[in-house]
N, C-alpha and C. Protein backbone atom coordinates (compact mmCIF):
# COMPACT_ATOMS: atom_id res chain seq x y z
N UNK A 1 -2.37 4.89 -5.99
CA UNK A 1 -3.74 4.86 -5.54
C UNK A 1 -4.53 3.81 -6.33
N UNK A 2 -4.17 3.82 -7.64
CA UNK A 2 -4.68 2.92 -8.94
C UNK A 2 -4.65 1.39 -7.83
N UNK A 3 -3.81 1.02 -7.58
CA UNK A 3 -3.51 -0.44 -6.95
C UNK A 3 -4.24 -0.53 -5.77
N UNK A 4 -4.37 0.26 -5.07
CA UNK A 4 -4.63 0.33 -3.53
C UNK A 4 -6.20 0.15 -3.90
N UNK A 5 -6.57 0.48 -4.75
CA UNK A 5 -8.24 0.55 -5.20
C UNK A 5 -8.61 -0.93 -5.67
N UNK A 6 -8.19 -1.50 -6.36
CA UNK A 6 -7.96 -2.30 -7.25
C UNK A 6 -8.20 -3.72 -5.77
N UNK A 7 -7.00 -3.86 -5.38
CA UNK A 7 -6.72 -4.56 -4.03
C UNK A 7 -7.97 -4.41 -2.91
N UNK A 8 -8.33 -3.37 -2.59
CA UNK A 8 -9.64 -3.10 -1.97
C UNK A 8 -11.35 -3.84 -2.41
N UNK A 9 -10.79 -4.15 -3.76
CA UNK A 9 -11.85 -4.88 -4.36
C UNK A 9 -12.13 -6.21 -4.48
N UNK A 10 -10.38 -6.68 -4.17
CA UNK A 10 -10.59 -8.46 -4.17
C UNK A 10 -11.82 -8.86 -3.62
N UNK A 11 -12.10 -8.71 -2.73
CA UNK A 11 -13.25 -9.23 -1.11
C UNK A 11 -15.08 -9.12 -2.17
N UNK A 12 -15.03 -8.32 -3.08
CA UNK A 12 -16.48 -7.80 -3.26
C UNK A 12 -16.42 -6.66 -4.00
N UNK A 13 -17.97 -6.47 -4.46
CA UNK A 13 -18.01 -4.60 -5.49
C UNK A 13 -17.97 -4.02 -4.33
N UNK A 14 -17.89 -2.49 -4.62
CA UNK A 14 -18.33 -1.81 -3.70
C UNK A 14 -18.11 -0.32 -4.52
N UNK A 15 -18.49 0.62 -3.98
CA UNK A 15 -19.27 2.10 -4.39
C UNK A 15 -17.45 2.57 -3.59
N UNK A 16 -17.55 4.30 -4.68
CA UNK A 16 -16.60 4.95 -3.99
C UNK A 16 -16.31 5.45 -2.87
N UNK A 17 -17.46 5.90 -1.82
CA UNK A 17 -17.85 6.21 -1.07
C UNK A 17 -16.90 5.12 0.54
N UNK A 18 -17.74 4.22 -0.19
CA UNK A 18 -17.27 2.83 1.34
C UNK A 18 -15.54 2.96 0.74
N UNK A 19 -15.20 2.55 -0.15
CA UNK A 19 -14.14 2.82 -0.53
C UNK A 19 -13.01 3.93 0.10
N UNK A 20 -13.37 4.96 -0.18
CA UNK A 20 -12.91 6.38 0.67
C UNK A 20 -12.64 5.82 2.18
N UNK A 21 -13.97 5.24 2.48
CA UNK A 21 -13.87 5.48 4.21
C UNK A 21 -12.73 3.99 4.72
N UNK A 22 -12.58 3.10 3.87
CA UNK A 22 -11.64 2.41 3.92
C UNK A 22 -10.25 2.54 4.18
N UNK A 23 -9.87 3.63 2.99
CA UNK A 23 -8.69 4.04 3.23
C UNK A 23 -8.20 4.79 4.11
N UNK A 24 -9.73 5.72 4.29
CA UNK A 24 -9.47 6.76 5.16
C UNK A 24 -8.93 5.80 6.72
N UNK A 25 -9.53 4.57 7.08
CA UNK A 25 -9.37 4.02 8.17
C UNK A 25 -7.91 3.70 8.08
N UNK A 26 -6.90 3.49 7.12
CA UNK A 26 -6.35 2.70 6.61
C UNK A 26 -5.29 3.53 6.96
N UNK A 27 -5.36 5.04 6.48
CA UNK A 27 -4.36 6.44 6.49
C UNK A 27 -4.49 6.79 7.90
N UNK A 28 -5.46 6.81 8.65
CA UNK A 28 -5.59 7.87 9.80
C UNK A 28 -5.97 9.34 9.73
N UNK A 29 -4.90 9.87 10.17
CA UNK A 29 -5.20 11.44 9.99
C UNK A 29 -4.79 11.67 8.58
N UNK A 30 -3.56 10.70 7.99
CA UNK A 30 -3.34 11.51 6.73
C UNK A 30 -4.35 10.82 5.53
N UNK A 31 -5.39 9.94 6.20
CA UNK A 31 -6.64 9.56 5.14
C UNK A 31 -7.72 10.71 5.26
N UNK A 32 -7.78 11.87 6.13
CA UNK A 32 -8.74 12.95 5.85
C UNK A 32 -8.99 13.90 4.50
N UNK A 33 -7.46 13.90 4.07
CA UNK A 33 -7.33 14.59 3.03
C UNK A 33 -8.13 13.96 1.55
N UNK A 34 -8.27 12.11 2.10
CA UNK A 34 -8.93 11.91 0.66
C UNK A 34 -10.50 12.14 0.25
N UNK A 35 -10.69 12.42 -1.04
CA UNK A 35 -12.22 12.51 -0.89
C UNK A 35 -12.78 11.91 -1.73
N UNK A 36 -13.92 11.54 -1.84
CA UNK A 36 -14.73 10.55 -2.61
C UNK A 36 -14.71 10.73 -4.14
N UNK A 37 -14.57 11.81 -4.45
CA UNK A 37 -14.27 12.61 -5.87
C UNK A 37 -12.69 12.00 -6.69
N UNK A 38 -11.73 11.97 -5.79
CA UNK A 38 -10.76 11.37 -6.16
C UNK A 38 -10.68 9.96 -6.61
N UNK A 39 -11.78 9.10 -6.05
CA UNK A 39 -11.63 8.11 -5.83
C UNK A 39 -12.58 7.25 -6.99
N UNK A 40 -13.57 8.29 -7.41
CA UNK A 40 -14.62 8.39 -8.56
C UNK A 40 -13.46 8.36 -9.59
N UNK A 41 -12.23 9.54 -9.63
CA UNK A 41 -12.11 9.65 -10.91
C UNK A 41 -11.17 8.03 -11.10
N UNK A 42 -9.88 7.76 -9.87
CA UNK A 42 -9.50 6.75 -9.83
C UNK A 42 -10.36 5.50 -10.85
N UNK A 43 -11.37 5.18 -9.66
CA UNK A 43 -12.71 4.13 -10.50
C UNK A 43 -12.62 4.18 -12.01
N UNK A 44 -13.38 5.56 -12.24
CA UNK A 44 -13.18 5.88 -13.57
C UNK A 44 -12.27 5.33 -14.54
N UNK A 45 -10.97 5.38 -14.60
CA UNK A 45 -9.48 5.18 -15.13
C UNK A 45 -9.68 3.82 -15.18
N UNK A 46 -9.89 3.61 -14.24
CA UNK A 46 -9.39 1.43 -13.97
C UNK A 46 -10.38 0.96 -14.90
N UNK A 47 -11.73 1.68 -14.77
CA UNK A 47 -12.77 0.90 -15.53
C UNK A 47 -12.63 1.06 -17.09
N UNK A 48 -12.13 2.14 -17.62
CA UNK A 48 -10.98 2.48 -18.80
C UNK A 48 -10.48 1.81 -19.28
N UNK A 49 -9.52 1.35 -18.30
CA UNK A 49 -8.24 0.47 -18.53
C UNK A 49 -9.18 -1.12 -18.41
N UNK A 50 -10.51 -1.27 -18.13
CA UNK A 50 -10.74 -2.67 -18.02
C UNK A 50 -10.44 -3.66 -16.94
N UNK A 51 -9.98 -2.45 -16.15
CA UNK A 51 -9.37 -3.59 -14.60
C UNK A 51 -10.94 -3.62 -13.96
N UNK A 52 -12.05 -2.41 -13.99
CA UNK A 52 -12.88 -2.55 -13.15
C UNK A 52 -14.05 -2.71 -14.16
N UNK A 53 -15.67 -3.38 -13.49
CA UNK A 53 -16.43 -3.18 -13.93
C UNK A 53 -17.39 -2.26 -13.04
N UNK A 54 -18.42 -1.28 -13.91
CA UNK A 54 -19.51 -0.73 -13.28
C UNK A 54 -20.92 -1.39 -13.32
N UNK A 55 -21.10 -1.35 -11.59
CA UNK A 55 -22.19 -2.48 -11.91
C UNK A 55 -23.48 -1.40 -11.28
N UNK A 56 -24.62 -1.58 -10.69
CA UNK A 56 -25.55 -0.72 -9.98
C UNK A 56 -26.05 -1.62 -8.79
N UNK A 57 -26.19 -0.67 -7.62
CA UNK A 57 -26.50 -1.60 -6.17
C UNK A 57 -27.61 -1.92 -6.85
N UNK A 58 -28.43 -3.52 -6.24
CA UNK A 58 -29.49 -3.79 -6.59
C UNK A 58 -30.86 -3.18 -6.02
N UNK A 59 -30.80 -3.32 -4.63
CA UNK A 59 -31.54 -2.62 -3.74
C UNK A 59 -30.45 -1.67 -2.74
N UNK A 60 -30.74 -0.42 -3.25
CA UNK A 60 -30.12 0.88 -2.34
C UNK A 60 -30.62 0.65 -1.13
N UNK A 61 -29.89 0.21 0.00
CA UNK A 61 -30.14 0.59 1.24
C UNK A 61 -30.92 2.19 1.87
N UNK A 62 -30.41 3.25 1.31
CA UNK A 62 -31.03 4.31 1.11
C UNK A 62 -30.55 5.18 0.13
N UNK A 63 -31.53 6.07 -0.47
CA UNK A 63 -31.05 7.08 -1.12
C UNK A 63 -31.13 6.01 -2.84
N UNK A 64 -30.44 6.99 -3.72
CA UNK A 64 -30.81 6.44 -5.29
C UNK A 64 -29.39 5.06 -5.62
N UNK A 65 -30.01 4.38 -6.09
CA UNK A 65 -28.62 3.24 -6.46
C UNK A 65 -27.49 3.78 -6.66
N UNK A 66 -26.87 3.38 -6.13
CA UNK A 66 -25.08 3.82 -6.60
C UNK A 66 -24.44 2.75 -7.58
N UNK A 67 -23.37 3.48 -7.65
CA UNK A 67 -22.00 2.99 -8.75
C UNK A 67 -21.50 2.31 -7.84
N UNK A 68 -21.67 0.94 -8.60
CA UNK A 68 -20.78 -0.23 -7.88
C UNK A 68 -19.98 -0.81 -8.68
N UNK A 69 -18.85 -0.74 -8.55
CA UNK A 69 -17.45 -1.14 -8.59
C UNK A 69 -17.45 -2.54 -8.56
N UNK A 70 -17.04 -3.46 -9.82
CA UNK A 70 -16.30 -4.84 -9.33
C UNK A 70 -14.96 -5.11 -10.44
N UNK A 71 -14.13 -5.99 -9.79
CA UNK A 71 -12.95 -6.44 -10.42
C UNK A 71 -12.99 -7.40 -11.49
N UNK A 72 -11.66 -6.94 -12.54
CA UNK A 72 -12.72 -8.27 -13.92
C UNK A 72 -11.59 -8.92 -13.80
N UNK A 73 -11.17 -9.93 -14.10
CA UNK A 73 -9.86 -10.75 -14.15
C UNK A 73 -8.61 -10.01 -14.29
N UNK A 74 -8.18 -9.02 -15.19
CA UNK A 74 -7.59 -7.93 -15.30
C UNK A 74 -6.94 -7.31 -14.18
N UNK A 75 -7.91 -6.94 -13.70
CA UNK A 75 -8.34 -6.44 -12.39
C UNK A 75 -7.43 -6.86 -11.27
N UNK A 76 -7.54 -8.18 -10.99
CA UNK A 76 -7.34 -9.42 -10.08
C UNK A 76 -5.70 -9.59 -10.41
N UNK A 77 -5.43 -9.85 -11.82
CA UNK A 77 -4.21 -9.84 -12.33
C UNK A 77 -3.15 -8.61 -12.00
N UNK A 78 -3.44 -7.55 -12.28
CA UNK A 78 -2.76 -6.46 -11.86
C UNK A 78 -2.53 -6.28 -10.05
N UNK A 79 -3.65 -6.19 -9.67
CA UNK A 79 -3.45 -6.48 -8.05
C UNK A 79 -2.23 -7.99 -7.78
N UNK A 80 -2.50 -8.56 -8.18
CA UNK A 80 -1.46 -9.49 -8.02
C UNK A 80 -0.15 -9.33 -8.54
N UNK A 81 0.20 -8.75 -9.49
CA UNK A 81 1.57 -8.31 -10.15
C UNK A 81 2.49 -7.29 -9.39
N UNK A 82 1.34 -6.15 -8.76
CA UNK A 82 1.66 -5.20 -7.67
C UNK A 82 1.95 -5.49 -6.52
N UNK A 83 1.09 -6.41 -6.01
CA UNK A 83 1.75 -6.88 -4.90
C UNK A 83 3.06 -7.84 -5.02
N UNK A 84 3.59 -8.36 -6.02
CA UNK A 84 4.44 -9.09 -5.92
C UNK A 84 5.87 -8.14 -6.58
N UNK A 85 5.59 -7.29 -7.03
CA UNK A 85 6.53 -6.03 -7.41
C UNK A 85 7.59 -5.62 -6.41
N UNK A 86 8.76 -5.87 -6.41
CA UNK A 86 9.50 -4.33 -5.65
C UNK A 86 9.50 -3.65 -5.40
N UNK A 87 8.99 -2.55 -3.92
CA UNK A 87 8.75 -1.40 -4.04
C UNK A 87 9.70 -0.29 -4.06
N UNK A 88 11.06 -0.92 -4.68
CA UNK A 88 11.90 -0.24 -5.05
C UNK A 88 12.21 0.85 -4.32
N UNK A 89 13.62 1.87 -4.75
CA UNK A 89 14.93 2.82 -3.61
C UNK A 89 13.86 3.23 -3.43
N UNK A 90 13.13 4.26 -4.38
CA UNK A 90 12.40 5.61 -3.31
C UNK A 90 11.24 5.03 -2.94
N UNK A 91 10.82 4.06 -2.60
CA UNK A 91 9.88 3.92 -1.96
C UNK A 91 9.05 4.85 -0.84
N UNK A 92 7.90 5.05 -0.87
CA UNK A 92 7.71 6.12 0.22
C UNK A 92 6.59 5.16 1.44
N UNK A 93 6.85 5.62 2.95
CA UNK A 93 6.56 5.36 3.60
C UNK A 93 5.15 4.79 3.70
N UNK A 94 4.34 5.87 3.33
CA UNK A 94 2.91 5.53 2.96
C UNK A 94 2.35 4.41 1.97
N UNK A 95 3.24 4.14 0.52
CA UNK A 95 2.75 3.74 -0.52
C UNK A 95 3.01 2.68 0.16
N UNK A 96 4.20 2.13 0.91
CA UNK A 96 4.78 0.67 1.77
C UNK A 96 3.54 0.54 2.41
N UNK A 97 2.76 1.40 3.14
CA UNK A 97 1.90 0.75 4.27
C UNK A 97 0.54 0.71 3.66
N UNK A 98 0.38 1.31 2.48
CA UNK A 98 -0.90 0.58 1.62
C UNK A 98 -0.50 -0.34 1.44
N UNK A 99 0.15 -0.77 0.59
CA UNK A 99 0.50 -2.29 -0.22
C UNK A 99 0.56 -3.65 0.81
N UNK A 100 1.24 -2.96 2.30
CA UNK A 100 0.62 -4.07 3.26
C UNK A 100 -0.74 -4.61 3.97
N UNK A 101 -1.44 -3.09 4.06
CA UNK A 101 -2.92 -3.04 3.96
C UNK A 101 -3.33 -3.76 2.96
N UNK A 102 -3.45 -3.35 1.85
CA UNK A 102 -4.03 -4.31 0.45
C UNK A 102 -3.72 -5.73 0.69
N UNK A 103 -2.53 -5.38 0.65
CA UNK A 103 -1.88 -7.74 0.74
C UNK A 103 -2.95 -8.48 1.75
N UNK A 104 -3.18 -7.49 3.02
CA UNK A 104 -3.96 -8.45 3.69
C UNK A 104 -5.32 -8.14 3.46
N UNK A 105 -5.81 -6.81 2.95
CA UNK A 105 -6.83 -7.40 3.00
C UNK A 105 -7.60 -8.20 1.48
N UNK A 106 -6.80 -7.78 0.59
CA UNK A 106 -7.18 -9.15 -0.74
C UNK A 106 -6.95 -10.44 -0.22
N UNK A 107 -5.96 -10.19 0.58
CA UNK A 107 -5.20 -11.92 0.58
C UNK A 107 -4.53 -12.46 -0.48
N UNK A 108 -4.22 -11.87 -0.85
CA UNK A 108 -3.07 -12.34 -2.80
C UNK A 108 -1.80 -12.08 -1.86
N UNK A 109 -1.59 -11.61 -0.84
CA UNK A 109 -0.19 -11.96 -0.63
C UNK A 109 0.10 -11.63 1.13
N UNK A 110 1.02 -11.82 1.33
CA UNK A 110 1.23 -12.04 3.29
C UNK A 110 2.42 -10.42 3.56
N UNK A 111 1.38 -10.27 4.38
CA UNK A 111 2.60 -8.82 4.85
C UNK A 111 3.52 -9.05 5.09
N UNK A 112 4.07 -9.87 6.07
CA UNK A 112 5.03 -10.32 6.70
C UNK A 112 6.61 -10.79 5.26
N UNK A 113 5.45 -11.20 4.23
CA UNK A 113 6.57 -11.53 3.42
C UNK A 113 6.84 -10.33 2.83
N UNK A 114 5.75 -9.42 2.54
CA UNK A 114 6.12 -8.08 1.82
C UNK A 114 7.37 -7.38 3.01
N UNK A 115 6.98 -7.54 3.89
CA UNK A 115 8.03 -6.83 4.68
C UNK A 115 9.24 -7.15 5.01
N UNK A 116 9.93 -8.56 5.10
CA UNK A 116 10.93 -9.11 4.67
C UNK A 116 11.41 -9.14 3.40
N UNK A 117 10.62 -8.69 2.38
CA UNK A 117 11.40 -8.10 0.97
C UNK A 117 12.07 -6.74 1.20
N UNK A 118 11.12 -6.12 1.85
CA UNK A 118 11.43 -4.74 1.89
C UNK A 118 12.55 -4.54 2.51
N UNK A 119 12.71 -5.33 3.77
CA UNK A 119 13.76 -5.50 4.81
C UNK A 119 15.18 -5.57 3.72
N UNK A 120 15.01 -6.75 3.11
CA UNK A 120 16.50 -6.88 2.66
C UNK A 120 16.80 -5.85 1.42
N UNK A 121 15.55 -4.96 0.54
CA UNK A 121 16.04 -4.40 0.13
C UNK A 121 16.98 -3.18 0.52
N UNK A 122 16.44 -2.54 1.68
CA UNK A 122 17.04 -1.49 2.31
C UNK A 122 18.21 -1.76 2.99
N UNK A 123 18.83 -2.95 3.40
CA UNK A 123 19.85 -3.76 3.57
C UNK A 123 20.72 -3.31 2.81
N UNK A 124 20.29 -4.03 1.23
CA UNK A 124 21.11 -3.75 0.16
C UNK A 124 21.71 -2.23 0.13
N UNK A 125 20.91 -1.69 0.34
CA UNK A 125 20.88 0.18 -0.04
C UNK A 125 21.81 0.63 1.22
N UNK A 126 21.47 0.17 2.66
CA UNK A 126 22.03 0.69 3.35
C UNK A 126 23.87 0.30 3.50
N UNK A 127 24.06 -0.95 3.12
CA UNK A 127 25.48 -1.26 2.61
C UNK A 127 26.34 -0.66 1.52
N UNK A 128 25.21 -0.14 0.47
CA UNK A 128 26.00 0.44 -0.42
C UNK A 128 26.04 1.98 0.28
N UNK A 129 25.36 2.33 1.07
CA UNK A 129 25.30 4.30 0.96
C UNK A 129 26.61 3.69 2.41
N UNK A 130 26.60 2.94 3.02
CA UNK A 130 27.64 3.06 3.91
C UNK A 130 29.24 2.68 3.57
N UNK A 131 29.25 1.72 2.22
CA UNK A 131 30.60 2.05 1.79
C UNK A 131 30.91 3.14 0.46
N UNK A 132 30.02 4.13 0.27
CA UNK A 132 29.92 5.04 -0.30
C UNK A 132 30.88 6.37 0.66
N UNK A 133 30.19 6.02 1.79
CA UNK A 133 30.55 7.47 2.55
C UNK A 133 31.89 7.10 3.00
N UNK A 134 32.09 5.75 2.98
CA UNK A 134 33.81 5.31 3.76
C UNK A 134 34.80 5.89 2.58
N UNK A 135 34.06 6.39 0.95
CA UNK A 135 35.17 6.81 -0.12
C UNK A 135 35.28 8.49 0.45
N UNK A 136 34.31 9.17 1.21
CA UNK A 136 33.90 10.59 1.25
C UNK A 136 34.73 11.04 2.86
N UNK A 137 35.15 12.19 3.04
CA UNK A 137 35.06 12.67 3.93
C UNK A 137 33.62 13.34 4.69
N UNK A 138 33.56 12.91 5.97
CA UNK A 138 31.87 13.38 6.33
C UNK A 138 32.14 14.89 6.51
N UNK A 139 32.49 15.52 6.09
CA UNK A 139 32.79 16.90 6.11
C UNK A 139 32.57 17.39 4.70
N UNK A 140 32.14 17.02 4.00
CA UNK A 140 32.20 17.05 2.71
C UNK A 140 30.87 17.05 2.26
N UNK A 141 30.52 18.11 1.12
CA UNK A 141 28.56 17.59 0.61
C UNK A 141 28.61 16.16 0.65
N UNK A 142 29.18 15.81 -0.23
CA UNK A 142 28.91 14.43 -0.72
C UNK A 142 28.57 13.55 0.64
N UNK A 143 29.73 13.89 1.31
CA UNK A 143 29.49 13.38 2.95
C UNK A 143 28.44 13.40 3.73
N UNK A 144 28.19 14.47 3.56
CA UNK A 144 26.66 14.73 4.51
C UNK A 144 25.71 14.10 3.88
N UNK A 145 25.78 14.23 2.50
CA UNK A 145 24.55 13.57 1.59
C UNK A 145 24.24 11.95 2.19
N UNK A 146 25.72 11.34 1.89
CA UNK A 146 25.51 10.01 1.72
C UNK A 146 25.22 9.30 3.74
N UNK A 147 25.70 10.29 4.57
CA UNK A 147 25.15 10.76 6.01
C UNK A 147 23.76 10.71 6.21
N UNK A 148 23.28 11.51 5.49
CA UNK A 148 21.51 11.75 5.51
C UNK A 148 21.02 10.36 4.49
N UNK A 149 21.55 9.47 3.91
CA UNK A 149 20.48 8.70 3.06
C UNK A 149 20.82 7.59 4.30
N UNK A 150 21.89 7.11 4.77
CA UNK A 150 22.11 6.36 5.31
C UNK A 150 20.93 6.09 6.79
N UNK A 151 21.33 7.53 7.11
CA UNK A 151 20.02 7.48 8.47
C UNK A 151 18.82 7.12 7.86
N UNK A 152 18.14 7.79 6.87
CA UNK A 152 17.03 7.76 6.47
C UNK A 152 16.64 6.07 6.09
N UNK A 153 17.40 5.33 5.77
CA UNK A 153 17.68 4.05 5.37
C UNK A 153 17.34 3.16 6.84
N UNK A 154 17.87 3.47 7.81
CA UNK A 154 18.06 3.09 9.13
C UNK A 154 16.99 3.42 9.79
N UNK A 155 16.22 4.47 9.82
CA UNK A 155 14.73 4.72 9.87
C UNK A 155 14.11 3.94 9.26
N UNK A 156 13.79 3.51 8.13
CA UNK A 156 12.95 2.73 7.44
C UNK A 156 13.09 1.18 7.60
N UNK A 157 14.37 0.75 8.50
CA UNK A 157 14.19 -0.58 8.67
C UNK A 157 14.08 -0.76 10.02
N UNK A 158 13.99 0.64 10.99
CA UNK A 158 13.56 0.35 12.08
C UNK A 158 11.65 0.34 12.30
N UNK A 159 11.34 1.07 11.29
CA UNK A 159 9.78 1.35 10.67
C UNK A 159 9.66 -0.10 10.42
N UNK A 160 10.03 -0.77 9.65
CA UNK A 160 9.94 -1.96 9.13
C UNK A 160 9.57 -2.98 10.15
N UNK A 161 11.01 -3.03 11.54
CA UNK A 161 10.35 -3.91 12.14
C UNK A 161 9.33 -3.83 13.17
N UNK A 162 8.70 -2.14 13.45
CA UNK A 162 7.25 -2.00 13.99
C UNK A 162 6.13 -2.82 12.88
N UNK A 163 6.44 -2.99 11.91
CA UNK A 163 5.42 -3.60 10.98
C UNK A 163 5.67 -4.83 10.93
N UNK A 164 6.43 -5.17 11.18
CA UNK A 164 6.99 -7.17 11.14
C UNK A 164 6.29 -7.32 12.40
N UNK A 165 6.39 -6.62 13.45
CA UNK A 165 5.46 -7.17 15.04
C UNK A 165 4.10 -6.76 15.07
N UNK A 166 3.94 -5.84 13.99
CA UNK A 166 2.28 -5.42 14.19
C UNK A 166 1.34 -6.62 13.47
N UNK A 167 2.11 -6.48 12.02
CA UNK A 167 1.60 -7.88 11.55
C UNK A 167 1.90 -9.60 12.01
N UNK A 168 3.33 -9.88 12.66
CA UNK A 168 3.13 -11.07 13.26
C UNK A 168 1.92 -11.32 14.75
N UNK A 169 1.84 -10.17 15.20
CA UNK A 169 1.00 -10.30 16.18
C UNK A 169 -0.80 -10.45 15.63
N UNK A 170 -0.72 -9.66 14.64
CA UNK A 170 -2.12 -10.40 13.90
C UNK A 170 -2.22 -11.50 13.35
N UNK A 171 -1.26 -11.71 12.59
CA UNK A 171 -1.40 -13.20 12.28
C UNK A 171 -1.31 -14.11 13.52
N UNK A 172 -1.26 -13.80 14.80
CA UNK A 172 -0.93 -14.75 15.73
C UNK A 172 -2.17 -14.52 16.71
N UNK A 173 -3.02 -14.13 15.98
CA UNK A 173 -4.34 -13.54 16.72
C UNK A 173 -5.41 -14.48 15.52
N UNK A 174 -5.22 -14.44 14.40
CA UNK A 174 -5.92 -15.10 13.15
C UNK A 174 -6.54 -14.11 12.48
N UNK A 175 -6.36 -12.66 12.66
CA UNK A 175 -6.51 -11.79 12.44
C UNK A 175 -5.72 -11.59 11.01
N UNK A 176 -6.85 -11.18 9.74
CA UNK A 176 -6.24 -10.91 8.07
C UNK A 176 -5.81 -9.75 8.40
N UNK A 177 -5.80 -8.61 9.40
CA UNK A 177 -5.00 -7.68 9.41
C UNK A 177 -5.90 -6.97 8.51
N UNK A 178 -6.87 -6.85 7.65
CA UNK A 178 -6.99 -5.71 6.75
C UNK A 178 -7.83 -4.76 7.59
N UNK A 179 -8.66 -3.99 6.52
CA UNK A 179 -8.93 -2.77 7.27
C UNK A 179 -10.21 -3.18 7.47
N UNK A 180 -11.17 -4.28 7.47
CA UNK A 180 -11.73 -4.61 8.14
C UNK A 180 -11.96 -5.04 9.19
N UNK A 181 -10.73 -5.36 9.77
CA UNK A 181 -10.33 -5.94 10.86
C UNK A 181 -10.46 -4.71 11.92
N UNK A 182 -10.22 -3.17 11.71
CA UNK A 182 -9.60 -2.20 12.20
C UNK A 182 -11.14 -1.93 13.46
């Protein structure tokens, strides 16, 4: 979440609130669950750690000034290290489709390339769990095990290339794809 926040900030400050409703656009149904409180304490931490600064709106549109959020070099640096990171075996479905959200909408890095990393990592994985199971009988735990990672593997690079056409088709629109775009 630390990153996904962080990345959300390249563009400008902004308050937890707009923040929330970002992601929330970003998640769908499974962005209902987040709430602005989470996202405070998130803020909180980064500004800790020196990735963020707290600044105050100048003129509140309405209501009392808020906590405004901006990125300090730190900041900028880490978002960039993350996006250029591995998202490594257990990667989970969701954390993959922030980090492509973020890439486009900071612009520190191109989905399309994040997703051709991802592509060949699961490549890698899916070659090894498939001459894994050629040592196993599929009748066997071990069998079924290395059965179930394999599919699951094969899912995720068929996931993959719904995201290689969602994002080549934005980029072929001139569309940054982020969640401003949405």
């Amino acid at each position: 979440m630390r990153d996904v926040v962080l990345a959300l900030l390249v563009k400008g400050p902004s308050h937890g609130y707009e923040l929330r409703g970002r992601l929330a656009v970003a998640l769908g149904p499974l962005g209902q669950t987040l709430n602005a409180g989470q996202i405070y304490v998130t803020l909180g931490r980064l500004e800790k750690a020196g990735l963020v600064v707290l600044e105050r709106e100048d003129v509140p549109v309405r209501g009392p000034r808020r906590k405004v959020y901006a990125l300090t070099a730190d900041g900028r640096e880490r978002v960039a290290a993350w996006l250029a990171e591995s998202a490594g075996p257990r990667a989970d479905v969701t954390e993959f489709h922030l980090k492509l959200v973020a890439a486009a909408e900071s612009g520190l890095a191109d989905p399309l390339v994040l997703v051709d990393g991802r592509r060949r990592e699961l490549m890698h994985s899916l070659a090894e769990a498939q001459h894994a199971a050629l040592a196993h009988d599929t009748d066997s735990e071990a069998g079924l095990l290395l059965e179930g990672i394999a599919l699951r593997l094969q899912a995720d690079l068929r996931w993959l290339e719904a995201c290689g056409r969602t994002w080549s088709a934005r980029a072929s629109r001139g569309e940054s794809g982020g969640i401003d775009d949405e």
